[in-house]
C-alpha atoms as a PDB file:
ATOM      1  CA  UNK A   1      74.505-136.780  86.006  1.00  0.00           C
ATOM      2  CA  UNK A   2      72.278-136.270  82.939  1.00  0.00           C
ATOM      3  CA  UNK A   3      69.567-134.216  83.100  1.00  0.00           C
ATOM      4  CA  UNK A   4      67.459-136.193  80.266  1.00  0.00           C
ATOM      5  CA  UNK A   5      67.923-139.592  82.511  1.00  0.00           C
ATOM      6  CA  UNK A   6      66.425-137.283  85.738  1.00  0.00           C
ATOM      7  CA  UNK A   7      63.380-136.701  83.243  1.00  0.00           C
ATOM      8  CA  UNK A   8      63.169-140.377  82.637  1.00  0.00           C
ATOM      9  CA  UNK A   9      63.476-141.283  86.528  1.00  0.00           C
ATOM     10  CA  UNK A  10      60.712-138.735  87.077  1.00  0.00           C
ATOM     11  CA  UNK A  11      58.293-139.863  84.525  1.00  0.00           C
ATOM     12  CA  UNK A  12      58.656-143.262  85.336  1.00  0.00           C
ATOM     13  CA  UNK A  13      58.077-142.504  89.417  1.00  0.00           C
ATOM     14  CA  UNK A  14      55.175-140.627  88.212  1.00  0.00           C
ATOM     15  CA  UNK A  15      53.946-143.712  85.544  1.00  0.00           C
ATOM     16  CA  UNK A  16      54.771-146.536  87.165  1.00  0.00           C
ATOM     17  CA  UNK A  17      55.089-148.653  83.972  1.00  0.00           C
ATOM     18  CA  UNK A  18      58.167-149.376  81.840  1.00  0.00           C
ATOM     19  CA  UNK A  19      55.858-149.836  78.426  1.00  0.00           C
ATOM     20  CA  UNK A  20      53.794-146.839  78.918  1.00  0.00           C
ATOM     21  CA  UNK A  21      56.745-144.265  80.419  1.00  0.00           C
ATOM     22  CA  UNK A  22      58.660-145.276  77.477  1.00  0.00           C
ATOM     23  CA  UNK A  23      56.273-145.249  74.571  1.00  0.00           C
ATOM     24  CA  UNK A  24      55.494-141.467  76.247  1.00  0.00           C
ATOM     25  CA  UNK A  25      58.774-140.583  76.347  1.00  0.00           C
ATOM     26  CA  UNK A  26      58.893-141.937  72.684  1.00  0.00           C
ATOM     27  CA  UNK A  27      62.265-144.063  73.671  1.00  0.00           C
ATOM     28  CA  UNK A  28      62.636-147.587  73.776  1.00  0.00           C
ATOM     29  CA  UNK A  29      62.193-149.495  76.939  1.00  0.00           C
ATOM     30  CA  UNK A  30      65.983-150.585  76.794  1.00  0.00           C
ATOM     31  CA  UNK A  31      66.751-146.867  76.226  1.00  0.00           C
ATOM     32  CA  UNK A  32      64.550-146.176  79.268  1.00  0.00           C
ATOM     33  CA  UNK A  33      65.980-148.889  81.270  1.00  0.00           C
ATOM     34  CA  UNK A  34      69.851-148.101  81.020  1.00  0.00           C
ATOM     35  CA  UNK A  35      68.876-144.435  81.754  1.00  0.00           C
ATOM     36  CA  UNK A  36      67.739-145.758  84.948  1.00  0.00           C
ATOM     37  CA  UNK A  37      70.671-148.066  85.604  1.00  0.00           C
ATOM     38  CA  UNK A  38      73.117-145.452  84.633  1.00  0.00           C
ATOM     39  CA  UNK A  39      71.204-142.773  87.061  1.00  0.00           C
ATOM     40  CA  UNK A  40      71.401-145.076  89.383  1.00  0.00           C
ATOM     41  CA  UNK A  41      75.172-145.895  89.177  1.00  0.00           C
ATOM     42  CA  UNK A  42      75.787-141.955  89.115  1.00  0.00           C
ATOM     43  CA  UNK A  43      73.925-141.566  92.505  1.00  0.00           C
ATOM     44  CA  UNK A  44      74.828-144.711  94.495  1.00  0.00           C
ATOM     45  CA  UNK A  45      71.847-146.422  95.562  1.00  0.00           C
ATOM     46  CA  UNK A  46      68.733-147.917  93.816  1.00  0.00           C
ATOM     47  CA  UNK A  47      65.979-145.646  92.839  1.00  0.00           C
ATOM     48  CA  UNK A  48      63.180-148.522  92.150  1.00  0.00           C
ATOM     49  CA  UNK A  49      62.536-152.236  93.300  1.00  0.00           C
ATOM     50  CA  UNK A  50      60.620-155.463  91.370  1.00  0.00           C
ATOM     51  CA  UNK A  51      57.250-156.029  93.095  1.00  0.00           C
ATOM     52  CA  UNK A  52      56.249-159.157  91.055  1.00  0.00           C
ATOM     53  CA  UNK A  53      56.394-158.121  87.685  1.00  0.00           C
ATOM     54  CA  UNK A  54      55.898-155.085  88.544  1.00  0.00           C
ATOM     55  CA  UNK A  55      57.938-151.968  90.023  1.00  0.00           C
ATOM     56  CA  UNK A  56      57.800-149.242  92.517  1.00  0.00           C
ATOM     57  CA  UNK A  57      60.382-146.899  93.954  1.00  0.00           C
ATOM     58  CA  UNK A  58      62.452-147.384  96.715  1.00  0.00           C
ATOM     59  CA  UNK A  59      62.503-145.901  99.961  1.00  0.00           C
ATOM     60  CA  UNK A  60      65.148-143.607  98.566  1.00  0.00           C
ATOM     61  CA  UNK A  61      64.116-143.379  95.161  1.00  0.00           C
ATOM     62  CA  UNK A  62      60.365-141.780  96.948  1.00  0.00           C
ATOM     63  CA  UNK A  63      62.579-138.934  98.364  1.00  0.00           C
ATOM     64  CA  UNK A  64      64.836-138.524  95.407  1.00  0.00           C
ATOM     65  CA  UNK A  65      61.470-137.949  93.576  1.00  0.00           C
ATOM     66  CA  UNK A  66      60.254-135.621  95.757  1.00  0.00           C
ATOM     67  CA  UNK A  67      63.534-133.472  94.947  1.00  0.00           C
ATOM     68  CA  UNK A  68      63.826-134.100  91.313  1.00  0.00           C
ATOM     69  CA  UNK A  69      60.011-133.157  90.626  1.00  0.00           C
ATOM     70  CA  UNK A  70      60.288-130.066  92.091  1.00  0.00           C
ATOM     71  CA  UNK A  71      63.954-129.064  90.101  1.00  0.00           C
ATOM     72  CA  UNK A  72      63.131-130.238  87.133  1.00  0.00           C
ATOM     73  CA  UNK A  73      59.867-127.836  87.345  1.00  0.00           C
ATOM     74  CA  UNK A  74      62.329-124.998  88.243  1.00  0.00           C
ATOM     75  CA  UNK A  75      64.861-126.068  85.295  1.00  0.00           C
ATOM     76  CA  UNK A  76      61.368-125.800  82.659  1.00  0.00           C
ATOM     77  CA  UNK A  77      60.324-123.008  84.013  1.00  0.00           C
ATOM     78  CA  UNK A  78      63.450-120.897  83.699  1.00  0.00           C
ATOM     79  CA  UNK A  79      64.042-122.052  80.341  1.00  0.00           C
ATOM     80  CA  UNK A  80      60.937-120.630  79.511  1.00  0.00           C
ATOM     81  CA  UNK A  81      61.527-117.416  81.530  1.00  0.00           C
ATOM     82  CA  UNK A  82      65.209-117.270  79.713  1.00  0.00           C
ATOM     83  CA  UNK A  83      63.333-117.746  76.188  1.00  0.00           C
ATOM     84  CA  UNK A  84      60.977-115.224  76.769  1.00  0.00           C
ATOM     85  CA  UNK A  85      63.687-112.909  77.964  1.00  0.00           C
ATOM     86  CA  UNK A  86      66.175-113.528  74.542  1.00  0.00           C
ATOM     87  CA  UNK A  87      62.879-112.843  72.461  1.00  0.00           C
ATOM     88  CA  UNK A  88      61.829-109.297  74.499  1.00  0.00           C
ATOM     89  CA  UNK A  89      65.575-108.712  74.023  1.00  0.00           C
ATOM     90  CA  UNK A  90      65.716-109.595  70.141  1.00  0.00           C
ATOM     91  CA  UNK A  91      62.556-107.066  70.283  1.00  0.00           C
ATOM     92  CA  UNK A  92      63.548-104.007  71.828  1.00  0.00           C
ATOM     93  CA  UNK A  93      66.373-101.607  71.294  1.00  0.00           C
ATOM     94  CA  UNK A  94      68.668-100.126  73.718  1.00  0.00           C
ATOM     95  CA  UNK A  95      69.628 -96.599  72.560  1.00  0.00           C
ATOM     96  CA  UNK A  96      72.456 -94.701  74.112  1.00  0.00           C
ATOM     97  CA  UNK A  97      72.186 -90.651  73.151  1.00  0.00           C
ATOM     98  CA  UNK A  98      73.960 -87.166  74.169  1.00  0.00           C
ATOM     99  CA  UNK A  99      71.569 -84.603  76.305  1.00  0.00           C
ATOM    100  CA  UNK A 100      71.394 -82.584  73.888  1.00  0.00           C
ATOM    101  CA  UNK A 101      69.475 -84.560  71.489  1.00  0.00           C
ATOM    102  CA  UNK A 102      67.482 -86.119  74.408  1.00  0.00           C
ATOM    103  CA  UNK A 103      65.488 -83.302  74.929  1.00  0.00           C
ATOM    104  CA  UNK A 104      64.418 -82.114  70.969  1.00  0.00           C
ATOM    105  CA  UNK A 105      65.254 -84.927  68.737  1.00  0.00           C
ATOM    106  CA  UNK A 106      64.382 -87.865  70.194  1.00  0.00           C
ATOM    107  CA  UNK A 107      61.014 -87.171  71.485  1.00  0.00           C
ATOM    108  CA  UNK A 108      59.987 -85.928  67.844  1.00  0.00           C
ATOM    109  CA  UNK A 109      61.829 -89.138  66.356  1.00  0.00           C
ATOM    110  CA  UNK A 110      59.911 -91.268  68.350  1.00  0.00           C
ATOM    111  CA  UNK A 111      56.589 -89.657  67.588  1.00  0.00           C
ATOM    112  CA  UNK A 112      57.207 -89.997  64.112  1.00  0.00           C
ATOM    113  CA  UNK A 113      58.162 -93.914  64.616  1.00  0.00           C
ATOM    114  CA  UNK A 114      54.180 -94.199  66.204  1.00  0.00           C
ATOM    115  CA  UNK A 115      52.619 -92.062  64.041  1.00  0.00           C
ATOM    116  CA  UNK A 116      54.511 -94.238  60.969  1.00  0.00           C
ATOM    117  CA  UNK A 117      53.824 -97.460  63.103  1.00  0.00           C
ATOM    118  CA  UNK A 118      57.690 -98.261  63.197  1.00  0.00           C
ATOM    119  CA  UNK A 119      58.171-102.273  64.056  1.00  0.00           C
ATOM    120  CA  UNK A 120      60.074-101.546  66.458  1.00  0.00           C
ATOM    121  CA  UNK A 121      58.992 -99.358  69.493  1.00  0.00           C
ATOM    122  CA  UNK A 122      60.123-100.872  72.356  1.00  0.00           C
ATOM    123  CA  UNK A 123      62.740 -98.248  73.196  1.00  0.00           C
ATOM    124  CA  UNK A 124      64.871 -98.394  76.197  1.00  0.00           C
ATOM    125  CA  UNK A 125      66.509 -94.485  76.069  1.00  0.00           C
ATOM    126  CA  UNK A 126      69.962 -93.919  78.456  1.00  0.00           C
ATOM    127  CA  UNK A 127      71.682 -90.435  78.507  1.00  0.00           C
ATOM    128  CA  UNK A 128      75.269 -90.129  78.462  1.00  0.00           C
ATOM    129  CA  UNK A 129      78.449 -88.809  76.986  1.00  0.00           C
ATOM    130  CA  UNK A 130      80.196 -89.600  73.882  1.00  0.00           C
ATOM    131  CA  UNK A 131      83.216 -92.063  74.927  1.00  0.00           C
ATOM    132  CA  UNK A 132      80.625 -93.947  76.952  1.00  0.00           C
ATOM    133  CA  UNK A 133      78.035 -94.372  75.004  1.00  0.00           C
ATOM    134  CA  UNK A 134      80.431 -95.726  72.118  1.00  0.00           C
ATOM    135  CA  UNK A 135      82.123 -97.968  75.518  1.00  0.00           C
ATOM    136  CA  UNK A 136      78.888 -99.739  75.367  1.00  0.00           C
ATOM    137  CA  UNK A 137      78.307 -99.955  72.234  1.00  0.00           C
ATOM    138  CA  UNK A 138      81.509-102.086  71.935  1.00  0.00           C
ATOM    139  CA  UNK A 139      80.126-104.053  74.778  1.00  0.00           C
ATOM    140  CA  UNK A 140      76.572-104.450  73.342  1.00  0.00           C
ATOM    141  CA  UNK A 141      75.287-102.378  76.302  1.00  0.00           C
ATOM    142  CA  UNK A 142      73.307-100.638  73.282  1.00  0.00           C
ATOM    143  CA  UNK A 143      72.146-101.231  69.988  1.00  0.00           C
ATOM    144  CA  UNK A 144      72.788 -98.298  68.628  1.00  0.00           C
ATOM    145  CA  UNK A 145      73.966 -94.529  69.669  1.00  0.00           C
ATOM    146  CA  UNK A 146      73.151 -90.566  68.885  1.00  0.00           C
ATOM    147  CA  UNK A 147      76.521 -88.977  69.845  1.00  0.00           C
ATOM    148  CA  UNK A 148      79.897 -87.376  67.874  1.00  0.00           C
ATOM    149  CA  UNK A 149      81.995 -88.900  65.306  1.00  0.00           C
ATOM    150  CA  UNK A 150      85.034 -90.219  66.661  1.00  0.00           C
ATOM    151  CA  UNK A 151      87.814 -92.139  64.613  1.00  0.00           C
ATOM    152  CA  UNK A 152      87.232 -95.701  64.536  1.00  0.00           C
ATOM    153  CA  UNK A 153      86.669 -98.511  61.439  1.00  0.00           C
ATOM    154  CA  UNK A 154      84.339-100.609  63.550  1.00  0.00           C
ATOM    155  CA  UNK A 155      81.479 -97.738  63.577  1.00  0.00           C
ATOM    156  CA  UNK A 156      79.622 -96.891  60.873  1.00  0.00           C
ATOM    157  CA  UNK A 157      77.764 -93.148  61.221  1.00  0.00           C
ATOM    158  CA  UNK A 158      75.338 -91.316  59.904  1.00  0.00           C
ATOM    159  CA  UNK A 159      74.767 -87.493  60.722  1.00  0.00           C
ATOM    160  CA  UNK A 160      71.740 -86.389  62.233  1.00  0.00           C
ATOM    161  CA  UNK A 161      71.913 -83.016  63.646  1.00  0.00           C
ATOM    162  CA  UNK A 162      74.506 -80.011  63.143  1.00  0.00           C
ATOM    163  CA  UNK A 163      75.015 -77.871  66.085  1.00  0.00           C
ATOM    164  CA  UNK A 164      75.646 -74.341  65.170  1.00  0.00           C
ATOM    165  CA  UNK A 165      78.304 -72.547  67.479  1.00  0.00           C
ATOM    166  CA  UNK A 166      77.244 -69.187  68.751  1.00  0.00           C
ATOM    167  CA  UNK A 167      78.783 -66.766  71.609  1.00  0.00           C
ATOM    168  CA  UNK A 168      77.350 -66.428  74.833  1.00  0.00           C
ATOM    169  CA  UNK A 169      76.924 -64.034  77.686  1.00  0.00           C
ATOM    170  CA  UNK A 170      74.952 -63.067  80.438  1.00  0.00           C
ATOM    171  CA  UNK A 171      72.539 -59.948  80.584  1.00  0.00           C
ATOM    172  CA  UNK A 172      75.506 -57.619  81.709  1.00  0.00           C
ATOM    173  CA  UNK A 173      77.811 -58.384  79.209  1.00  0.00           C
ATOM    174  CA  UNK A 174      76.721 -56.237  75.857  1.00  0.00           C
ATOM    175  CA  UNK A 175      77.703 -58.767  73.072  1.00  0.00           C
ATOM    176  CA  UNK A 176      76.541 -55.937  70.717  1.00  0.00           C
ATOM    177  CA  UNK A 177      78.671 -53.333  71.342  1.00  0.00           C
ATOM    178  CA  UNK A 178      81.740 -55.327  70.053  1.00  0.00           C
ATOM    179  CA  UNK A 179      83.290 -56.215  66.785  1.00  0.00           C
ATOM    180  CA  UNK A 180      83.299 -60.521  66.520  1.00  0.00           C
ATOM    181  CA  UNK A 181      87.463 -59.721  66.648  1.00  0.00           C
ATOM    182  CA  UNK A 182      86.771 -58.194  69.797  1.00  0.00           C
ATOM    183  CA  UNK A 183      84.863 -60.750  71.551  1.00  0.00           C
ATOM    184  CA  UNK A 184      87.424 -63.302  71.007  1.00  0.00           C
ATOM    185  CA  UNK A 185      89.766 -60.964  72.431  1.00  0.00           C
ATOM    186  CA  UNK A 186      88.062 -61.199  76.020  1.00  0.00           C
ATOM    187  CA  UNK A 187      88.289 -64.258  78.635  1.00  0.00           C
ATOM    188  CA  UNK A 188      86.302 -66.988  77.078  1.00  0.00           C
ATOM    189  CA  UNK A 189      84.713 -70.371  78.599  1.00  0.00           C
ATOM    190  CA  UNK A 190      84.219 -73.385  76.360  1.00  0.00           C
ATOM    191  CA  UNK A 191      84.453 -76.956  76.169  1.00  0.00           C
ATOM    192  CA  UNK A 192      86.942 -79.088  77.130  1.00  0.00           C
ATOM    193  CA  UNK A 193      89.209 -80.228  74.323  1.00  0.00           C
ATOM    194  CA  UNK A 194      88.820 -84.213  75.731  1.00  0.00           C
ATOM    195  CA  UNK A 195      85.674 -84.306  74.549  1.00  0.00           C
ATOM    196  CA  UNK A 196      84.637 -84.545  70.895  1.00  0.00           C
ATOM    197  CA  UNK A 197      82.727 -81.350  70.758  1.00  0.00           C
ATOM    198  CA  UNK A 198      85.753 -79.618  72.349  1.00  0.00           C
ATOM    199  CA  UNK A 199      87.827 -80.408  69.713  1.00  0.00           C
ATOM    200  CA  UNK A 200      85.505 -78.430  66.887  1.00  0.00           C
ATOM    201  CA  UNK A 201      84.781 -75.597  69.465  1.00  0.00           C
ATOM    202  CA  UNK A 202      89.166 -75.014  70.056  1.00  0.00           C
ATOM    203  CA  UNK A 203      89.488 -75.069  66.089  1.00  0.00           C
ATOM    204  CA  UNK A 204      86.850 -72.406  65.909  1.00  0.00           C
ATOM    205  CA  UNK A 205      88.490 -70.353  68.549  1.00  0.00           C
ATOM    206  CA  UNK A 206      92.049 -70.702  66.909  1.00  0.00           C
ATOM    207  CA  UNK A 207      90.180 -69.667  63.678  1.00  0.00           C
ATOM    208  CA  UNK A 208      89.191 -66.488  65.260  1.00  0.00           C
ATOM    209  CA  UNK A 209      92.029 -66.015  67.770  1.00  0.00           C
ATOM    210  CA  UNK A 210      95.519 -67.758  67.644  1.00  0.00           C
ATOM    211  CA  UNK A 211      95.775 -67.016  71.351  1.00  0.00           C
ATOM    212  CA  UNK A 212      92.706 -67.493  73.027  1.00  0.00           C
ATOM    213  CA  UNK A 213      92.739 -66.567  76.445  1.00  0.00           C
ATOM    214  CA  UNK A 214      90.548 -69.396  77.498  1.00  0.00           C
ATOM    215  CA  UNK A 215      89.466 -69.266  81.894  1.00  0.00           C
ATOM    216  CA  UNK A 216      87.775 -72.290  81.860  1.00  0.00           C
ATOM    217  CA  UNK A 217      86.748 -75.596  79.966  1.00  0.00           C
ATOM    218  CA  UNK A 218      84.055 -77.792  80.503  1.00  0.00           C
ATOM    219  CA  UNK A 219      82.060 -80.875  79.234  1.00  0.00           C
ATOM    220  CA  UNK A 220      78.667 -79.522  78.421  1.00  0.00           C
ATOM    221  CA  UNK A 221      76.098 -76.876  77.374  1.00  0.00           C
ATOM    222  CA  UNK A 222      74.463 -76.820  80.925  1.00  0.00           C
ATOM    223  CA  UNK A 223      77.714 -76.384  83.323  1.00  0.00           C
ATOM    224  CA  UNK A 224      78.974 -73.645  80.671  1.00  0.00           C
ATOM    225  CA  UNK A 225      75.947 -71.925  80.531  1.00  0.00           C
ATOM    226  CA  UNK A 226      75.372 -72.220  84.281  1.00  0.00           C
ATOM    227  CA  UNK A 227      78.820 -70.498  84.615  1.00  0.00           C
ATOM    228  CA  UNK A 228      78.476 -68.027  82.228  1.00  0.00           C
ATOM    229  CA  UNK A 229      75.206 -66.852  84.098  1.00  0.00           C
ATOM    230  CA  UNK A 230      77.416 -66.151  87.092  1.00  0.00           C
ATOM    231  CA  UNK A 231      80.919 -64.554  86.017  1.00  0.00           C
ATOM    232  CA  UNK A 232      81.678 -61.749  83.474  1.00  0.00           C
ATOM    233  CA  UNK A 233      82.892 -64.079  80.566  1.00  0.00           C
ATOM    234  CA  UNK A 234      82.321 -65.037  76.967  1.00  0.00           C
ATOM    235  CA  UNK A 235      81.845 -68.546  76.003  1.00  0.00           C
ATOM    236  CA  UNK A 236      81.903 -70.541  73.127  1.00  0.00           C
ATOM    237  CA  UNK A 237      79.206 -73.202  72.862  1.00  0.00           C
ATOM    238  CA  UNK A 238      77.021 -74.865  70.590  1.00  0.00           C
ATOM    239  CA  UNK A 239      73.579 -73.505  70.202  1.00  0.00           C
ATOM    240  CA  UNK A 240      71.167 -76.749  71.561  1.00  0.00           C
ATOM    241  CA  UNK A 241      68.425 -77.024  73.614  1.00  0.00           C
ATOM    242  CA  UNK A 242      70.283 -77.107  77.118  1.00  0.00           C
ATOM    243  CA  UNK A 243      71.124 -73.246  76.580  1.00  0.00           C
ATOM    244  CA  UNK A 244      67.130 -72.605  77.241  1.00  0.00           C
ATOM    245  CA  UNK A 245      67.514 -72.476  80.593  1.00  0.00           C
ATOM    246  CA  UNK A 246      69.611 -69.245  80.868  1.00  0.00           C
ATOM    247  CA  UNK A 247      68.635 -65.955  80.059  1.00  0.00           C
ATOM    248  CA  UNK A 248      71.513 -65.111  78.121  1.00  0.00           C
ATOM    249  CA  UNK A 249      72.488 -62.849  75.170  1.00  0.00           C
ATOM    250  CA  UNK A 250      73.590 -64.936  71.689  1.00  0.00           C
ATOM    251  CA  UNK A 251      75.901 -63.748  69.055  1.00  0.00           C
ATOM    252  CA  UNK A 252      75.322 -66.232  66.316  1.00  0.00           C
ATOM    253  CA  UNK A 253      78.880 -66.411  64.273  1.00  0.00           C
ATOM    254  CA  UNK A 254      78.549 -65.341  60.769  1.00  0.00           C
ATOM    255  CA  UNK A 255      80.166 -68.685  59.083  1.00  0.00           C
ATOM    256  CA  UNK A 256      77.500 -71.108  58.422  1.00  0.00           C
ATOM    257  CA  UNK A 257      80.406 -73.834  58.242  1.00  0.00           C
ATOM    258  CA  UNK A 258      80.808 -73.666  62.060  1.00  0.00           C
ATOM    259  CA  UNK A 259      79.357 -76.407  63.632  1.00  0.00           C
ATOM    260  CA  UNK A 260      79.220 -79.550  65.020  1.00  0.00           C
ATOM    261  CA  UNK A 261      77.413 -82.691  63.709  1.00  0.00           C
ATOM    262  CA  UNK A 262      76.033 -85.278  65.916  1.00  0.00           C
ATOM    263  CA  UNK A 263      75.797 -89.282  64.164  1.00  0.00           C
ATOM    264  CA  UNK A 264      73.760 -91.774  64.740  1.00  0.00           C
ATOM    265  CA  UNK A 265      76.345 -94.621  65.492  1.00  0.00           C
ATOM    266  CA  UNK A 266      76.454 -98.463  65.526  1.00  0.00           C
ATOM    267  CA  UNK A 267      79.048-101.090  65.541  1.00  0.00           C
ATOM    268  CA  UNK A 268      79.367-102.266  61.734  1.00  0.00           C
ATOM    269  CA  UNK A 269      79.119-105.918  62.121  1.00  0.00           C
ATOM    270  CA  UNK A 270      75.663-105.069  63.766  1.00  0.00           C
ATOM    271  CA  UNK A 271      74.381-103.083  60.929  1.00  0.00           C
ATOM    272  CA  UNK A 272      72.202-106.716  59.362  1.00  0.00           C
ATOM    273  CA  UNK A 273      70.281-107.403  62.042  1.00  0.00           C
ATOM    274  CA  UNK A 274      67.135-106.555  61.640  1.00  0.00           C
ATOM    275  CA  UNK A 275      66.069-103.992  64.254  1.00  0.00           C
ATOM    276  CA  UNK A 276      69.044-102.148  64.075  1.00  0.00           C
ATOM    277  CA  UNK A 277      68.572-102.159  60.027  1.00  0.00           C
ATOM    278  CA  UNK A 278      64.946-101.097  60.336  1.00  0.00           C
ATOM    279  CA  UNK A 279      65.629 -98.129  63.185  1.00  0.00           C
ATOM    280  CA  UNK A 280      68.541 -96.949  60.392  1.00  0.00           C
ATOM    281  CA  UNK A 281      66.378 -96.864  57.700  1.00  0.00           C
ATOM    282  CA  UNK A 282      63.631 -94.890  59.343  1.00  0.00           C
ATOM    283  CA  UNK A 283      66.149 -92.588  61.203  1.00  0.00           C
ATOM    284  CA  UNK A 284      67.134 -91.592  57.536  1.00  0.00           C
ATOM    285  CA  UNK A 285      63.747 -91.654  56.277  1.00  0.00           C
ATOM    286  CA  UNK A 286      62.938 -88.985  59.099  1.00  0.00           C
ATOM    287  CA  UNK A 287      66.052 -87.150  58.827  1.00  0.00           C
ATOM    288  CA  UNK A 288      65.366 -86.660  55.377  1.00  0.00           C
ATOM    289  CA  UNK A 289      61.872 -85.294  55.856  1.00  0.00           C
ATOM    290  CA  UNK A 290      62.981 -82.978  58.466  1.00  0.00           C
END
C-alpha cells in the first residue's frame, strides 16, 4: 500500500473535488485518479461512489477515513519528532571520560568552552573505564573520549593530561624514614596490569624492583587508596584527584619521566565532522593555554 496514494485518498475525502484535490496536491487528475483506483485495488473494496457528476465516499471509504486521518497525522508528526531528534543529535556531543579527569579537567574545560562561547555546548558527560569508553566509541555510543592510549589504527589521540606516579601510605606507615630502594622492597598495592594504567605502573615497579612483591592489584585510584587507608602497605598509584579523599602520606618519585598520559580519543574516520573537529581544536587550544 503506498503511503503517498493514502495522502491522496485523504485529501480528496477531505475536498470532495477531483479538480481542486488535484491542482492542491499539484498532480494531475489522472495521476490522482489511478492513485485512487490502485488504493482501492490494494484494499478490496471501493473507497468513493458517483453522485451525479459528482462524488462522495462510500460507506466504507467514511470509516477508512476516519482511520487514515488520524495515522497519517501520527506518521507527520513523528517525522517531525524524528527530524528534530537527528538535528539535537547532529548538535550535541556525547563524551565518554575516566574519573579521574571528571572531577578536575573537565569542569575547567567546560568553563573555558562558555567563557570562549564554544559552538558547541550541549555536552552529554558519562564516566567510565578505558576499554569501555573506546567499546563505544566503536559503536558511536560517543563522539569522542578522555581515557589511555591503547594500540589501535582506527583512533587518533591527542594527550591531555600526564599523571605523575607517586608512593602512598597511610598515617602509620613513615614513608620518610626509608631509602626509595627500600620502599619498593616492602608489600606494595597497585593497579591491575589489565588495565592501561596498570601496564605503566608494573614497568615502573620492575624499574625499581625486578621482584616486586606485589599483595594486591586493582583498577583505580579510589579502591587503592581506600585499601591503603586500612592495611599496612605501600602502593603505587598515580597522583589525581581521587587520592583527595584519604589522608595519606606521598612520596613523589624523583624521575619526572614517570607517568602516565591520558588522550583525548576519537575514531579517525570521525575526525571531519564538524563538532567533533571544533571540540578538537578547542581542546588543543585549551590544552595549550594551560
Amino acid at each position: 500500500m503506498n503511503y503517498n496514494h493514502l495522502k491522496y485518498f485523504n485529501a480528496l475525502a477531505t475536498n470532495g473535488n477531483v479538480t481542486e484535490t488535484a491542482k492542491f496536491l499539484r498532480i494531475s487528475q489522472p495521476s490522482l485518479t489511478y492513485a485512487i483506483k490502485h488504493l482501492e485495488m490494494d484494499l478490496g473494496f471501493s473507497l468513493f461512489e458517483k453522485v451525479g457528476r459528482h462524488i462522495q465516499l462510500t460507506k466504507s471509504g467514511e470509516e477508512f477515513h476516519k482511520v487514515t486521518e488520524q495515522a497519517i497525522a501520527a506518521v507527520d508528526q513523528a517525522a517531525i519528532n524524528l527530524r528534530e531528534a537527528e538535528q539535537l543529535a547532529a548538535q550535541q556531543l556525547n563524551i565518554g571520560i575516566i574519573p579521574t579527569l571528571a572531577s578536575s579537567f573537565m569542569p575547567k574545560m567546560l568553563r573555558a568552552s562558555q567563557r570562549e562561547h564554544f559552538a558547541t555546548e550541549d555536552y552529554h558527560i558519562f564516566h567510565g573505564f578505558t576499554n569501555e569508553i573506546i567499546a563505544k566509541l566503536y559503536t558511536g555510543i560517543y563522539d569522542v573520549g578522555f581515557c589511555s592510549k591503547i594500540v589501535d589504527e582506527r583512533l587518533e589521540f591527542f594527550e591531555v593530561e600526564r599523571q605523575y606516579f607517586t608512593l602512598i601510605a597511610n598515617q602509620d606507615f613513615p614513608l620518610s624514614q626509608y631509602s626509595i630502594e627500600e620502599l619498593f622492597q616492602q608489600p606494595l598495592v597497585t593497579y591491575r596490569k589489565t588495565v592501561p594504567i596498570g601496564q605503566n605502573a608494573h614497568q615502573v615497579l620492575h624499574s625499581y624492583n625486578p621482584y616486586p612483591q606485589i599483595v594486591a592489584e586493582m583498577d583505580d585510584e579510589t579502591s587503592i587508596g581506600g585499601y591503603v587507608m586500612e592495611n599496612p602497605v605501600i602502593a603505587l598509584v598515580a597522583d589525581t584527584s581521587l587520592l583527595r579523599q584519604f589522608d595519606l602520606h606521598k612520596f613523589i618519585l624523583p624521575d619526572e619521566d614517570r607517568y602516565h598520559s591520558v588522550y583525548l580519543t576519537v575514531l579517525k574516520e570521525r575526525l571531519a565532522e564538524t563538532k567533533i573537529k571544533q571540540f578538537v581544536d578547542f581542546t588543543k587550544i585549551f590544552i595549550a593555554g594551560s
